[in-house]
N, C-alpha and C. Protein backbone atom coordinates (compact mmCIF):
# COMPACT_ATOMS: atom_id res chain seq x y z
N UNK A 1 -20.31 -17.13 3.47
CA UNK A 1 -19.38 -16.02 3.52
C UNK A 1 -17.96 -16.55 3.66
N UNK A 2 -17.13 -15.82 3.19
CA UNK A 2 -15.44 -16.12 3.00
C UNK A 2 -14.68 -15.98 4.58
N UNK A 3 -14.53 -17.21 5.15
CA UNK A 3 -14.29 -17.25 6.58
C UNK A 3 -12.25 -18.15 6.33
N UNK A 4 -11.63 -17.41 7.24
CA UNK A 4 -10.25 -17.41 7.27
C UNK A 4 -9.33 -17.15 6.22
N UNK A 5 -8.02 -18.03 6.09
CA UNK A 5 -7.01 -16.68 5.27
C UNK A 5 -6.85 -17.40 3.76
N UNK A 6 -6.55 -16.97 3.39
CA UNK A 6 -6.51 -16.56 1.61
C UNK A 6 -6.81 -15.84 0.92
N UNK A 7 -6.67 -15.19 -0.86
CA UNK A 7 -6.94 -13.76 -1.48
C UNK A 7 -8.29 -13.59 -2.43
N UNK A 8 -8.60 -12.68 -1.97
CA UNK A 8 -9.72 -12.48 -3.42
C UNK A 8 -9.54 -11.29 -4.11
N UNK A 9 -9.48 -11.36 -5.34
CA UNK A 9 -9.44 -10.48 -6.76
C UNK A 9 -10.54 -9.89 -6.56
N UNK A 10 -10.33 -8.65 -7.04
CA UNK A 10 -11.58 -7.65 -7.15
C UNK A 10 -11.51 -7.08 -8.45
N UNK A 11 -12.68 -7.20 -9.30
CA UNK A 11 -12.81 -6.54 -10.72
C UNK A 11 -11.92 -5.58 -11.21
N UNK A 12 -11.18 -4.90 -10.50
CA UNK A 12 -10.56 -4.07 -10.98
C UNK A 12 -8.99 -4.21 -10.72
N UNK A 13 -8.70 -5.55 -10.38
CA UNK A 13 -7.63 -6.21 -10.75
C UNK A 13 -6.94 -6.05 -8.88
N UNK A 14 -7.45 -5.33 -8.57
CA UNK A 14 -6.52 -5.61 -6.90
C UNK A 14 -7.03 -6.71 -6.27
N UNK A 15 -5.92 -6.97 -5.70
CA UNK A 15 -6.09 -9.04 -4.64
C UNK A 15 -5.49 -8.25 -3.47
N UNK A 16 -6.67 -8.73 -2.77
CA UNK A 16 -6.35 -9.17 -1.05
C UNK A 16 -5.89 -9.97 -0.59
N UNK A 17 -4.84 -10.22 0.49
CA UNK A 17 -4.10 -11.39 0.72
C UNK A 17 -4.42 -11.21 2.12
N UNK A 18 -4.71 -12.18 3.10
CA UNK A 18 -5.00 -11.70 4.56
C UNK A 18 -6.10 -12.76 4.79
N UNK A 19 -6.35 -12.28 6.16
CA UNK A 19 -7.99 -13.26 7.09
C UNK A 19 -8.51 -11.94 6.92
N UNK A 20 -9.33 -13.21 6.53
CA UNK A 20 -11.06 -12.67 6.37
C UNK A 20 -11.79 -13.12 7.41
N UNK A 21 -13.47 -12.73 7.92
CA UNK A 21 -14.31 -12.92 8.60
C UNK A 21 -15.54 -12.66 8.44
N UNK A 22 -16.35 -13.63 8.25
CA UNK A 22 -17.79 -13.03 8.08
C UNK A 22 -17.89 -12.35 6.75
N UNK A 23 -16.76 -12.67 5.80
CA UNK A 23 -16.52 -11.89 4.28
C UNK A 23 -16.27 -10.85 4.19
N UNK A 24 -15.14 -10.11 5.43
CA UNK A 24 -14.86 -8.70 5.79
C UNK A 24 -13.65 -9.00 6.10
N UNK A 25 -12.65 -8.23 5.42
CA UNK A 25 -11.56 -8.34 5.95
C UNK A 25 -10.97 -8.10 7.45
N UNK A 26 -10.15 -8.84 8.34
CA UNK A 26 -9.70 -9.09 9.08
C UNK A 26 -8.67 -9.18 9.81
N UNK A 27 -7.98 -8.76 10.80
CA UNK A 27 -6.70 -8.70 10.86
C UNK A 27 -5.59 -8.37 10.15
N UNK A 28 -4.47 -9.12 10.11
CA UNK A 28 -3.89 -8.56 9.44
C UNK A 28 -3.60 -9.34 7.86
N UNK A 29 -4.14 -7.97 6.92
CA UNK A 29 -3.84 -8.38 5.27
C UNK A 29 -3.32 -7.24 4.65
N UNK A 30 -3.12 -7.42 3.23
CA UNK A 30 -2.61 -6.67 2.60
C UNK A 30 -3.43 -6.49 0.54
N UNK A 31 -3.68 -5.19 0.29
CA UNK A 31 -4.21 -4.94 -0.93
C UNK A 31 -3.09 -4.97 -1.62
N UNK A 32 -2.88 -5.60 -2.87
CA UNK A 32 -1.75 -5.16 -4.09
C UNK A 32 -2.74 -4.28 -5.23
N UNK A 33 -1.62 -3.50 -5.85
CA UNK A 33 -3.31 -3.01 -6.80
C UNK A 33 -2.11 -3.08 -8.13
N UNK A 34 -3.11 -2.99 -9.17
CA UNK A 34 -2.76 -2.98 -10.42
C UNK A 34 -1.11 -3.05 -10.88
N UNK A 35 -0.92 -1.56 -10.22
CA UNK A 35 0.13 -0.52 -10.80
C UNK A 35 1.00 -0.77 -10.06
N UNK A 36 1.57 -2.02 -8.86
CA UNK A 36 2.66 -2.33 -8.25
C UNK A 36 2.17 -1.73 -6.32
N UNK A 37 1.51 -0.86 -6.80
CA UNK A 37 1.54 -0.16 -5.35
C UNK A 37 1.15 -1.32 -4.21
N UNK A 38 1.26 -0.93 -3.18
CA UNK A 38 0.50 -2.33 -1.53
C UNK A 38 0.09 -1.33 -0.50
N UNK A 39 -0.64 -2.14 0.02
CA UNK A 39 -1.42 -1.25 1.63
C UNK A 39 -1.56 -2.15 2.17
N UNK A 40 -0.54 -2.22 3.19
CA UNK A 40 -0.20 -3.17 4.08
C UNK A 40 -0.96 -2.51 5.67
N UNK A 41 -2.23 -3.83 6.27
CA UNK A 41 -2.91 -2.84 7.38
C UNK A 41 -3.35 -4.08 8.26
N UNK A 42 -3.89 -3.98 9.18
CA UNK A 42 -5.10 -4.15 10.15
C UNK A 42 -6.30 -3.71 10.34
N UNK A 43 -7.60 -4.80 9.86
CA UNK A 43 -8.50 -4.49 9.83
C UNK A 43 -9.35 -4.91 10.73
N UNK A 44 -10.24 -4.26 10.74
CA UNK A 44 -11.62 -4.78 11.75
C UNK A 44 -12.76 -4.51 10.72
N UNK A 45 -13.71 -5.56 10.77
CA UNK A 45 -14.98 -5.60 9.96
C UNK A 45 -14.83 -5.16 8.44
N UNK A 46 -13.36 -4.68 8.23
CA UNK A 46 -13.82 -4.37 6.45
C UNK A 46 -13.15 -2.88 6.84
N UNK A 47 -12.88 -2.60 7.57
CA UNK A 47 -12.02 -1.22 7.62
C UNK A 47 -10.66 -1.53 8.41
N UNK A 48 -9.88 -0.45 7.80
CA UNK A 48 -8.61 -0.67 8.54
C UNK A 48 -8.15 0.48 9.55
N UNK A 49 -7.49 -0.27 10.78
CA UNK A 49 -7.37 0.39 11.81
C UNK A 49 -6.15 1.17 12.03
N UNK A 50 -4.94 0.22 10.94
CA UNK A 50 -3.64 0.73 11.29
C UNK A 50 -3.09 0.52 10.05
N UNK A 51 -2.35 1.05 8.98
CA UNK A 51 -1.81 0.31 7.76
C UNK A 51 -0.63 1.59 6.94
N UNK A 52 -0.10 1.32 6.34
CA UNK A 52 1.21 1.30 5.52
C UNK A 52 1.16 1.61 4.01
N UNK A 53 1.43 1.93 2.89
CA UNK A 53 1.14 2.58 1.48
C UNK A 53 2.40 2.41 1.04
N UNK A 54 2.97 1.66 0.40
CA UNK A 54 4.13 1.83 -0.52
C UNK A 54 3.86 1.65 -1.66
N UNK A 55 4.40 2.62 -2.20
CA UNK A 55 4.16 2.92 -4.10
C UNK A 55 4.65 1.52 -4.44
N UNK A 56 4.58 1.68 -5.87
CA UNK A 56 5.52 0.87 -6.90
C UNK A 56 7.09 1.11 -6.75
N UNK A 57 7.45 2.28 -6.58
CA UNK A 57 8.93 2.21 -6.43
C UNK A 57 9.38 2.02 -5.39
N UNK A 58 8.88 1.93 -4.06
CA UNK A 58 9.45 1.43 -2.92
C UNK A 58 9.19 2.33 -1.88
N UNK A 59 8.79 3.87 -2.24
CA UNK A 59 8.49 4.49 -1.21
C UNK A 59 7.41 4.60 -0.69
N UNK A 60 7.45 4.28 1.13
CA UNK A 60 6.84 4.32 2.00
C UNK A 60 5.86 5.37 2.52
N UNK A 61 4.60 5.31 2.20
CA UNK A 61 3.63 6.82 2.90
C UNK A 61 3.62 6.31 4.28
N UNK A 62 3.82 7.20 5.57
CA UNK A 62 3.72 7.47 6.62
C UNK A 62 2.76 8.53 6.52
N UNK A 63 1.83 8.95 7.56
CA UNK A 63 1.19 10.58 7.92
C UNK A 63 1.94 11.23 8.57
N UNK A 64 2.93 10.98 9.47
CA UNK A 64 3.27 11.80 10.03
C UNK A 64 4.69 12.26 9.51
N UNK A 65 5.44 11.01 9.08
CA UNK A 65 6.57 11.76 8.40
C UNK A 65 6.79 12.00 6.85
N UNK A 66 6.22 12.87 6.49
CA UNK A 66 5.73 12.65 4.59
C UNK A 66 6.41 14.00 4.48
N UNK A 67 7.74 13.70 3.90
CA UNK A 67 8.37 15.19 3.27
C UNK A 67 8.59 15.01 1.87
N UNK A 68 8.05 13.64 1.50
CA UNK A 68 8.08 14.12 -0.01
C UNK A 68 7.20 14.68 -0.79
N UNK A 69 8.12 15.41 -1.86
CA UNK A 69 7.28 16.65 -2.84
C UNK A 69 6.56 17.90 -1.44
N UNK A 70 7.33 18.12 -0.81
CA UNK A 70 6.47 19.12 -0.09
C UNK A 70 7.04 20.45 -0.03
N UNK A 71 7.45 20.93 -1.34
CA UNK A 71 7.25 21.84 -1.40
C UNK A 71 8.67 22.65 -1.62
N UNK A 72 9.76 22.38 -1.17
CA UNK A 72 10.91 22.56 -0.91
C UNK A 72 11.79 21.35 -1.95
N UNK A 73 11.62 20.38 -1.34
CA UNK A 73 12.59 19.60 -2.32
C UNK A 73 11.13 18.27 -3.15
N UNK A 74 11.72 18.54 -4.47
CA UNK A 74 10.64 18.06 -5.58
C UNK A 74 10.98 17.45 -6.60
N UNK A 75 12.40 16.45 -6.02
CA UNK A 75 12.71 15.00 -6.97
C UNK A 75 11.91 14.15 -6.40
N UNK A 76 11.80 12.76 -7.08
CA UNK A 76 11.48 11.96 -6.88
C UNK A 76 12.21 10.86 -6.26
N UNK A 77 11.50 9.90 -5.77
CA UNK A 77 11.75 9.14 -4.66
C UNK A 77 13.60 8.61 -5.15
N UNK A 78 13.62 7.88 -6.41
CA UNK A 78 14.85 7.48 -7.13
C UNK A 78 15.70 8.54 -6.99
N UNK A 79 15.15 9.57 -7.34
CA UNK A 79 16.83 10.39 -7.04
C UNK A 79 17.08 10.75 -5.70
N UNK A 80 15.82 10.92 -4.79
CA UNK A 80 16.46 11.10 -3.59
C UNK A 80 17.11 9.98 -3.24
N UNK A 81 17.15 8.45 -3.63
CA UNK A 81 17.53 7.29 -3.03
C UNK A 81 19.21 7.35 -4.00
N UNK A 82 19.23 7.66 -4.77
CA UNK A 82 20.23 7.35 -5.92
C UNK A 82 20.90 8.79 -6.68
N UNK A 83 20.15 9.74 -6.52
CA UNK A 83 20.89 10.64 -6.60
C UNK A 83 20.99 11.82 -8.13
N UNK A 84 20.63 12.55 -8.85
CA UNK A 84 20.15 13.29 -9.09
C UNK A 84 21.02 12.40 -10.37
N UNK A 85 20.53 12.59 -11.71
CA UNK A 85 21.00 11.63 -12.46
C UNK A 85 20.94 12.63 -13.74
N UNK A 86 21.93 12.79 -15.02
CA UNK A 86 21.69 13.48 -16.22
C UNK A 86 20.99 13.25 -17.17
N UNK A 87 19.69 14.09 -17.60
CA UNK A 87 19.03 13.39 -18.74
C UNK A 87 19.61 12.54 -19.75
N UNK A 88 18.76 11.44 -20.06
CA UNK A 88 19.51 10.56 -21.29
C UNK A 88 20.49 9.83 -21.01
């Protein structure tokens, strides 16, 4: 079994970077997946206890503070960072 730190690829193109244990992820690592996105966490046995979601463009999922697209205001992350921009 895959015992301490370095990444493994998974068929569907996401790499784990982090400690491993017993071939379960461990402490603290991080998933990249395909499309730019990361899930940055703390695991125990292969589940994670505490962790982080940032897209491809840079924005951060929190649970508790998630006001984007909710409902009221429904640009995207770039224009809220940069600012409402004219087609073309």
């Amino acid at each position: 079994r895959m015992e301490g730190r370095g990444s493994y690829r998974m068929p569907t193109g996401t790499v784990y970077r982090g400690t491993l244990k017993d071939g379960m992820f461990e402490g603290k690592g991080e998933l990249h997946f395909p499309g730019g996105g990361r899930y940055q966490a703390i695991w125990h046995r292969g589940v994670p206890v505490q962790g982080k979601y940032t897209f491809a463009d840079g924005l951060e999922y929190e649970d508790k503070k998630w006001h984007y697209c909710d409902g009221y205001d429904r640009r995207f992350y770039a224009e809220i960072c940069s600012g409402l921009k004219p087609a073309g």
